[in-house]
N, C-alpha and C. Protein backbone atom coordinates (compact mmCIF):
# COMPACT_ATOMS: atom_id res chain seq x y z
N UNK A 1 -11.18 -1.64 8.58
CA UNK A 1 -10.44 -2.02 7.37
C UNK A 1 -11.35 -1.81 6.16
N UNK A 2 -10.66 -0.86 5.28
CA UNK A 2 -11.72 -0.58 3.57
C UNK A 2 -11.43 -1.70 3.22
N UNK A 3 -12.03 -2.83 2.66
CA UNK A 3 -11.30 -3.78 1.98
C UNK A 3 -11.36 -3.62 0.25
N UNK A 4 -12.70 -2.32 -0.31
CA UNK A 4 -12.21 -1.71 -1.47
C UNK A 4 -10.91 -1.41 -2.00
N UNK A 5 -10.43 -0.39 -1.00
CA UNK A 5 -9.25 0.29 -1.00
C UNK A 5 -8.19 -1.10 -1.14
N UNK A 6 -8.39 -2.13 -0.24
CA UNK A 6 -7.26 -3.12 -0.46
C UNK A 6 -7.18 -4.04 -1.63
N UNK A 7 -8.66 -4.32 -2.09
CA UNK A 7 -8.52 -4.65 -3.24
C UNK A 7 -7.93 -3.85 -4.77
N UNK A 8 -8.11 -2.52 -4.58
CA UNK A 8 -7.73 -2.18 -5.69
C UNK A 8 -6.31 -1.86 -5.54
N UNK A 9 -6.05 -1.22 -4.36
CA UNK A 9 -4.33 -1.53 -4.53
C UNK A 9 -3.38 -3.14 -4.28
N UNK A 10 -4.09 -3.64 -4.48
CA UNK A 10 -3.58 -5.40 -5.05
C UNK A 10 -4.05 -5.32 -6.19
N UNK A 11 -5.03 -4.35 -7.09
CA UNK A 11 -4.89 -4.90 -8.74
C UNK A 11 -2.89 -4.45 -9.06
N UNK A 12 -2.69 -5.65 -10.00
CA UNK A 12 -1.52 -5.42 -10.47
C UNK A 12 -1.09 -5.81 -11.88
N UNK A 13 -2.40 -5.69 -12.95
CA UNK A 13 -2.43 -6.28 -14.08
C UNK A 13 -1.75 -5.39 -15.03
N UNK A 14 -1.57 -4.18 -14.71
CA UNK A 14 -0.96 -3.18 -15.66
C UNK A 14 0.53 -3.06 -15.29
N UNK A 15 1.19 -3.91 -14.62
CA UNK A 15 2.49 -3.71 -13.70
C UNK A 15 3.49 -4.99 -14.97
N UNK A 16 4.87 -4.49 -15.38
CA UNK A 16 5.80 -5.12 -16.87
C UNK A 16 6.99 -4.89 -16.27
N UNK A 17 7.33 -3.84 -15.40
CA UNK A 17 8.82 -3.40 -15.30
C UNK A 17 9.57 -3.85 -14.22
N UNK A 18 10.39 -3.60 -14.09
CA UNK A 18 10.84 -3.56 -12.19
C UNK A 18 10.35 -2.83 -11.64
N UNK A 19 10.60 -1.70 -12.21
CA UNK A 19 10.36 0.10 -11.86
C UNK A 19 8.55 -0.26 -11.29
N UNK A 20 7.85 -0.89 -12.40
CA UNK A 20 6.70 -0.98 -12.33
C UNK A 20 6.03 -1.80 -11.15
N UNK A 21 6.97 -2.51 -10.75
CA UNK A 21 6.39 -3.33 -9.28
C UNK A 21 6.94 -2.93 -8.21
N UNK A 22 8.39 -2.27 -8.44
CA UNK A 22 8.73 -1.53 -7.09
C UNK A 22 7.59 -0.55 -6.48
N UNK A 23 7.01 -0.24 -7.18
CA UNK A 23 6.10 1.25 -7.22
C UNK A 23 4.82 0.83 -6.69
N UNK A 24 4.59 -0.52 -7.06
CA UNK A 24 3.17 -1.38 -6.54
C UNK A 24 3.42 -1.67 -5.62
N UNK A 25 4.61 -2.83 -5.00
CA UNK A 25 4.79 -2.98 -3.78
C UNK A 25 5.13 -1.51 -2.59
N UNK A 26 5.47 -0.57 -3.18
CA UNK A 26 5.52 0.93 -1.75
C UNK A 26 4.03 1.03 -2.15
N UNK A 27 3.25 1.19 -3.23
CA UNK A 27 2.32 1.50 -2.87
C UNK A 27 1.23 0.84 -1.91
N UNK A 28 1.47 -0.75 -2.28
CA UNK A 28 0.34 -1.58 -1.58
C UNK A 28 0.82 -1.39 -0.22
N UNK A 29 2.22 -1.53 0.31
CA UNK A 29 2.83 -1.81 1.26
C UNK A 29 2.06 -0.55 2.47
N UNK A 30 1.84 0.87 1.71
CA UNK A 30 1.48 1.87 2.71
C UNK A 30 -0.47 1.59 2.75
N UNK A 31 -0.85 0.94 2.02
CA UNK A 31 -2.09 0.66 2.15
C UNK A 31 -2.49 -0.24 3.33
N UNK A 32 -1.52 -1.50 2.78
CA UNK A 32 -1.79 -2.05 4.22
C UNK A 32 -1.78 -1.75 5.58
N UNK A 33 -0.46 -0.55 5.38
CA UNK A 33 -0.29 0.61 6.70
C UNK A 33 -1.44 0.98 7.20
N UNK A 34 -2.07 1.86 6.33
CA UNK A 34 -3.60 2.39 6.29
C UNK A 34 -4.26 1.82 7.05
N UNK A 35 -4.75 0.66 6.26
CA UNK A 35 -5.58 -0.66 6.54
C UNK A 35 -5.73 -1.27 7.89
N UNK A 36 -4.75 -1.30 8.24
CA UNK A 36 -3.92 -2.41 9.20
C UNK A 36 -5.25 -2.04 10.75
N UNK A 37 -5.59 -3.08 11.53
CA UNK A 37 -6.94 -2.42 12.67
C UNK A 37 -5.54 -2.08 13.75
N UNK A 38 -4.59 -2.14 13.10
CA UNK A 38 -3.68 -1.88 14.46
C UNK A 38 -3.02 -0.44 14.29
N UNK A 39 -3.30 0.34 15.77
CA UNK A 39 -3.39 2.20 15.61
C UNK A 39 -2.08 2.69 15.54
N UNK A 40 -1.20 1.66 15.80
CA UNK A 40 0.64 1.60 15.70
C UNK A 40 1.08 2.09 14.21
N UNK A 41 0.39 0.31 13.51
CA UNK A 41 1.06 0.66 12.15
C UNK A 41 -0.18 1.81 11.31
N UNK A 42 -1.08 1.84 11.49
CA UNK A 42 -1.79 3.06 11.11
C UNK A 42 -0.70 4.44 11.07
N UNK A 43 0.07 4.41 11.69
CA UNK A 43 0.61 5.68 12.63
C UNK A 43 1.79 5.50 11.50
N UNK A 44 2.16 4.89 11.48
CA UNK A 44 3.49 4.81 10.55
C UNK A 44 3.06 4.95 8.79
N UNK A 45 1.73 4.94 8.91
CA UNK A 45 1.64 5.36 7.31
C UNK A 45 2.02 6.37 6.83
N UNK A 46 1.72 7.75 7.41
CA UNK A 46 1.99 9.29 7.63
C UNK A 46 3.33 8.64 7.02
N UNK A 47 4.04 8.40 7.80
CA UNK A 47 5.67 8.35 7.93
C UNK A 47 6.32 7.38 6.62
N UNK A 48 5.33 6.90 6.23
CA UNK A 48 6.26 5.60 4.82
C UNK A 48 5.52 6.38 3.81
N UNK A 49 4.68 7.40 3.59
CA UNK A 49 4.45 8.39 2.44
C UNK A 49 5.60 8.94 2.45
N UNK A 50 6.30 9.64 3.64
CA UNK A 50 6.97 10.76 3.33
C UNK A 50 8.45 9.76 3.02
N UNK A 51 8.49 9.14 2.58
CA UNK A 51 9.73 8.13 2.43
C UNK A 51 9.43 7.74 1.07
């Protein structure tokens, strides 16, 4: 687990809109994918980019 990488996609100080947090939450959401020590949801990151 980077926990860089997780910290900076949890900064969310520049985020005002809807638009603007929908976009934070897919983004953090595939990080944690990333992140995750489990090789399952790792596997499904590939797959929630292309979504």
């Amino acid at each position: 687990v980077n926990d860089g990488r997780l910290r900076t996609a949890w900064e969310a100080s520049q985020r005002s809109t809807k638009e603007d947090w929908a976009e934070w939450m897919r983004h953090f959401s595939i990080e944690l994918l990333k992140e995750s020590p489990s090789p399952a949801l790792r596997t499904c990151a590939r797959l929630a980019q292309l979504q």
